[in-house]
Protein backbone atom coordinates (compact mmCIF):
# COMPACT_ATOMS: atom_id res chain seq x y z
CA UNK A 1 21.98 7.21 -5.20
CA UNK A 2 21.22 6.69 -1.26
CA UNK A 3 17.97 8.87 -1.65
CA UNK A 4 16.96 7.29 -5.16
CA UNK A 5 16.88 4.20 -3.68
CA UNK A 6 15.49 5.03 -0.01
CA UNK A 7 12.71 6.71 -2.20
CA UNK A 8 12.47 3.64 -4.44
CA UNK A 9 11.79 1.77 -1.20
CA UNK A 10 8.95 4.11 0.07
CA UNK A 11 7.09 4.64 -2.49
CA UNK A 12 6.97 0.62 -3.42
CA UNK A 13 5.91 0.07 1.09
CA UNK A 14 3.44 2.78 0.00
CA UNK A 15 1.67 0.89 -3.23
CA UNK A 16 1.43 -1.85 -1.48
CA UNK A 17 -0.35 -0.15 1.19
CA UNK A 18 -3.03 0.17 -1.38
CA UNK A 19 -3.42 -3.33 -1.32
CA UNK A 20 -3.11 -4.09 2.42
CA UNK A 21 -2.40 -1.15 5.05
CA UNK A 22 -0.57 -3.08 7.25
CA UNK A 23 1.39 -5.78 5.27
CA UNK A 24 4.10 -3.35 4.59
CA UNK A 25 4.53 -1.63 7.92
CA UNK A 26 5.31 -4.84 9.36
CA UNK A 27 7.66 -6.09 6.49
CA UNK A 28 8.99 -2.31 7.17
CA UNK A 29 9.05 -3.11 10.97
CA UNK A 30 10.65 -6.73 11.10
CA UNK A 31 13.35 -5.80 8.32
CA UNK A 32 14.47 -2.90 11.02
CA UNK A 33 14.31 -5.35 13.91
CA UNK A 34 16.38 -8.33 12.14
CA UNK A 35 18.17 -7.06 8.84
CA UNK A 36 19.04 -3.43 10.14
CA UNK A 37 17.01 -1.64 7.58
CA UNK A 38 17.34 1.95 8.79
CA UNK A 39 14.84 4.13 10.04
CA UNK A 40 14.36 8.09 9.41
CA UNK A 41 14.11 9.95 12.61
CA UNK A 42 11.12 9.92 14.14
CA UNK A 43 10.12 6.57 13.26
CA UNK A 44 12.49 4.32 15.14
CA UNK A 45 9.29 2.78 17.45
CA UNK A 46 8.66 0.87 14.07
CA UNK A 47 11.59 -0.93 14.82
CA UNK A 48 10.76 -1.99 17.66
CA UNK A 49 9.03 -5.26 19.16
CA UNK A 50 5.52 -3.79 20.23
CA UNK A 51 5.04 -2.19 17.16
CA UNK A 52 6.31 -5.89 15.00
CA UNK A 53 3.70 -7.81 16.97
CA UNK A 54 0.72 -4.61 16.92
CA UNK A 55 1.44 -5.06 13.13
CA UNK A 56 1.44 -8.74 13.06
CA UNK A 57 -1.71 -8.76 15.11
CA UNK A 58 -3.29 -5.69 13.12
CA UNK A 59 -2.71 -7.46 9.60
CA UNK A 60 -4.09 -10.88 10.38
CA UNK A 61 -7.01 -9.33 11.48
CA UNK A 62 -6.95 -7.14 8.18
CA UNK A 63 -6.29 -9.98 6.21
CA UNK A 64 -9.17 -12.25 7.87
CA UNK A 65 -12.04 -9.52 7.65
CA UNK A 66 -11.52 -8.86 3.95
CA UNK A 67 -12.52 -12.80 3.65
CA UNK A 68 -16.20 -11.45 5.32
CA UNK A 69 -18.69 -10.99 2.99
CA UNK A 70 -20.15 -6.97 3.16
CA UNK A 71 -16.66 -6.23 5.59
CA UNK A 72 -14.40 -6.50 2.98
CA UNK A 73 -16.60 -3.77 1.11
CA UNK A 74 -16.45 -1.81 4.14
CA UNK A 75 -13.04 -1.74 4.52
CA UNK A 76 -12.52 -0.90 0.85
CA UNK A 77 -14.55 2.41 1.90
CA UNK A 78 -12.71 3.27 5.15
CA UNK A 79 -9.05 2.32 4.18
CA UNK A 80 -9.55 4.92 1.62
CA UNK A 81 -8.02 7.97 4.29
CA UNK A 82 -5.86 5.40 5.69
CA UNK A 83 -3.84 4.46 3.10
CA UNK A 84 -3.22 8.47 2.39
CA UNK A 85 -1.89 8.13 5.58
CA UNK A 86 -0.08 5.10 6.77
CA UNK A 87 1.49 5.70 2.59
CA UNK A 88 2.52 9.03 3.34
CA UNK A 89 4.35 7.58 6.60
CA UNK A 90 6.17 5.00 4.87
CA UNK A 91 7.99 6.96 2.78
CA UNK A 92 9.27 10.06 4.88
CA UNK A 93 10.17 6.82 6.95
CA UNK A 94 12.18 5.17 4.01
CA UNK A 95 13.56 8.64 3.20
CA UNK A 96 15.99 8.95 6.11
CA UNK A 97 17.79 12.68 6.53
CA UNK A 98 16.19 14.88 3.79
CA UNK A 99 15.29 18.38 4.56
CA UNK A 100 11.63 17.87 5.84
CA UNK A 101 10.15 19.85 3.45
CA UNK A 102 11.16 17.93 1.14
CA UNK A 103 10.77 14.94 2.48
CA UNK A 104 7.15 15.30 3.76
CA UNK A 105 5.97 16.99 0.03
CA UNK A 106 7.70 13.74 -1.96
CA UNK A 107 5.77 11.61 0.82
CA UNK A 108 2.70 13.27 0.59
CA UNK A 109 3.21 13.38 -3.34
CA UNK A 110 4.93 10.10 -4.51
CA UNK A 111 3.67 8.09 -1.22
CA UNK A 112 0.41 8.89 -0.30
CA UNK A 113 -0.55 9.40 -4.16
CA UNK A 114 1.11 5.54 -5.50
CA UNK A 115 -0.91 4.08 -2.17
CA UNK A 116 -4.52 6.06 -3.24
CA UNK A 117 -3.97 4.70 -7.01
CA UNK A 118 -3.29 1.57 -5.88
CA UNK A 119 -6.06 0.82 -3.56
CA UNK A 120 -8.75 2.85 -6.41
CA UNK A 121 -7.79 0.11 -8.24
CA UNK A 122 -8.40 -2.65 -5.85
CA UNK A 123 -11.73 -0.74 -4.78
CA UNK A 124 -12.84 -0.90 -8.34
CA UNK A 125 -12.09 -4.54 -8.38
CA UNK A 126 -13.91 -5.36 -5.78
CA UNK A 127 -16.70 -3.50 -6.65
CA UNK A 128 -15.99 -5.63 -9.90
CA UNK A 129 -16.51 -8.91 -8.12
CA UNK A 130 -19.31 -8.60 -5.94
CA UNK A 131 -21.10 -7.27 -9.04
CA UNK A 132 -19.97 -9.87 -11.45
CA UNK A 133 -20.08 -13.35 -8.77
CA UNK A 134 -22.58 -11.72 -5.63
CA UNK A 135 -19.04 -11.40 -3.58
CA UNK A 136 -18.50 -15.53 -4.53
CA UNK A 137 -15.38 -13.85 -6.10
CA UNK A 138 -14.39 -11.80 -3.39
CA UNK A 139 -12.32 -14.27 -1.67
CA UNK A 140 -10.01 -14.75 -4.94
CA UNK A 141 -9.57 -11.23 -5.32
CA UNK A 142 -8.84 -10.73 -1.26
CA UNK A 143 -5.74 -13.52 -1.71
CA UNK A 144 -4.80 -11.63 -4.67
CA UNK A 145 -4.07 -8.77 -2.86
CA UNK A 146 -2.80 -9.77 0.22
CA UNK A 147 -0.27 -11.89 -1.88
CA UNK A 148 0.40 -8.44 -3.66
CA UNK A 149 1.16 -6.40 -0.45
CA UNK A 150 3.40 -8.79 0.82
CA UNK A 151 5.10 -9.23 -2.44
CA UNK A 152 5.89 -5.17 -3.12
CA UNK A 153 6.86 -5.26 0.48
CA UNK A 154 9.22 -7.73 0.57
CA UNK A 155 10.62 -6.77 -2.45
CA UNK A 156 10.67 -3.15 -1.85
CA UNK A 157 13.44 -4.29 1.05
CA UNK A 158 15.37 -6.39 -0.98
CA UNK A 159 15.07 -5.21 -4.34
CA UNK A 160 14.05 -1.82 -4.67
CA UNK A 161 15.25 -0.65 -8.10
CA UNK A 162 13.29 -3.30 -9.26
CA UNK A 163 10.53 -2.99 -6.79
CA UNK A 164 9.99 0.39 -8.21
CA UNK A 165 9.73 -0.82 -11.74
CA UNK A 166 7.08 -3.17 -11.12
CA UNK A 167 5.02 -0.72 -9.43
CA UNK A 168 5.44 1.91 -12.11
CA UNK A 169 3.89 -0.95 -14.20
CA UNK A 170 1.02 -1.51 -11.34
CA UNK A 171 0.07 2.57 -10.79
CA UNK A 172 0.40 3.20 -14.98
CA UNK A 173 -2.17 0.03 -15.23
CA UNK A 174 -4.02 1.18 -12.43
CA UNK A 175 -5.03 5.07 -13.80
CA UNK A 176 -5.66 3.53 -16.99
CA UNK A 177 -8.36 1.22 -15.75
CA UNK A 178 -9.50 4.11 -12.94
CA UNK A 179 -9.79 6.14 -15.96
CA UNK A 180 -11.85 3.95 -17.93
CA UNK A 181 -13.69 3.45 -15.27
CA UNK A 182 -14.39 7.48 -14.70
CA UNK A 183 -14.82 7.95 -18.32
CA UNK A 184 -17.95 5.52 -18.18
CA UNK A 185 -19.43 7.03 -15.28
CA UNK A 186 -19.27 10.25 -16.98
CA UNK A 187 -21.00 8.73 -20.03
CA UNK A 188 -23.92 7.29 -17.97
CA UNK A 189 -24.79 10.26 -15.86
CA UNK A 190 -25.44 12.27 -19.14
């Protein structure tokens, strides 16, 4: 039950990732500092004070340059890899003493897959925007999201059974609007 929860909690840090990279690494990061949320080996400097406040300093700048018109774009493009990544990380994090192979494939898998769905889907909707209002929208859609990350995070902490639900809602919504979205690409290139 340890590990079914520990995974619920890394794979929720990781969708949220898709909405904001860094939100959750510093939820992740100040829960180990004050509320002794524990760490898998390897990834104790997370719970430590440089890393809170690099995280702290990294997500208000993330947060501030998606309210940039053309940089939030951008970003959308290169967080892409990065939310692979830092997703992957949060979960062999989360997972605590698993054999590493296994740990590193559910990770890869469950982590850095719920993170790339995610932020497809917030990709798509900001593509959506800046179509639909010229980017007027953009800063709606930015709040939106941040608000998201920090939600998942903090409730990935404190309630991850339920944490998990909600994003098995988010990442079933999300492929069937990616989907869509493929299936009418596909229609106009023939």
């Amino acid at each position: 039950m340890e590990t079914l929860i520990a995974l619920c909690m890394g794979v929720t840090l990781s969708a949220a990732c898709g909405f904001r990279v860094f939100v959750p690494p510093l939820v992740m990061s100040v829960a180990a500092i004050y509320a002794d949320y524990p760490l898998g080996q390897g990834f104790e400097w997370l719970g430590t004070y440089p890393a809170m406040i690099t995280l702290a300093a990294a997500t208000l700048v993330e947060i501030l340059a998606y309210y940039i018109p053309v940089v939030d774009n951008f970003l959308d493009t290169i967080e892409i890899p990065t939310v692979l990544v830092v997703g992957t990380m949060l979960t062999a994090a989360s997972l605590g003493d698993v054999d590493p192979v296994l740990k590193w494939s559910i990770a890869v898998v469950a982590g850095g897959g719920s993170a790339e769905i995610v932020q497809g889907l917030t990709s798509m909707t900001r593509l959506a925007s800046t179509s639909f209002t010229g980017g007027i929208g953009n800063p709606v859609v930015s709040t939106t999201e941040a608000l998201s990350a920090t939600t998942l995070s903090v409730m990935a902490i404190n309630a991850p059974l339920i944490a998990a639900i909600v994003v098995i809602l988010v990442l079933s919504y999300a492929l069937k609007r990616i989907w869509k979205f493929w299936q009418k690409q596909q229609k106009k290139s023939y």
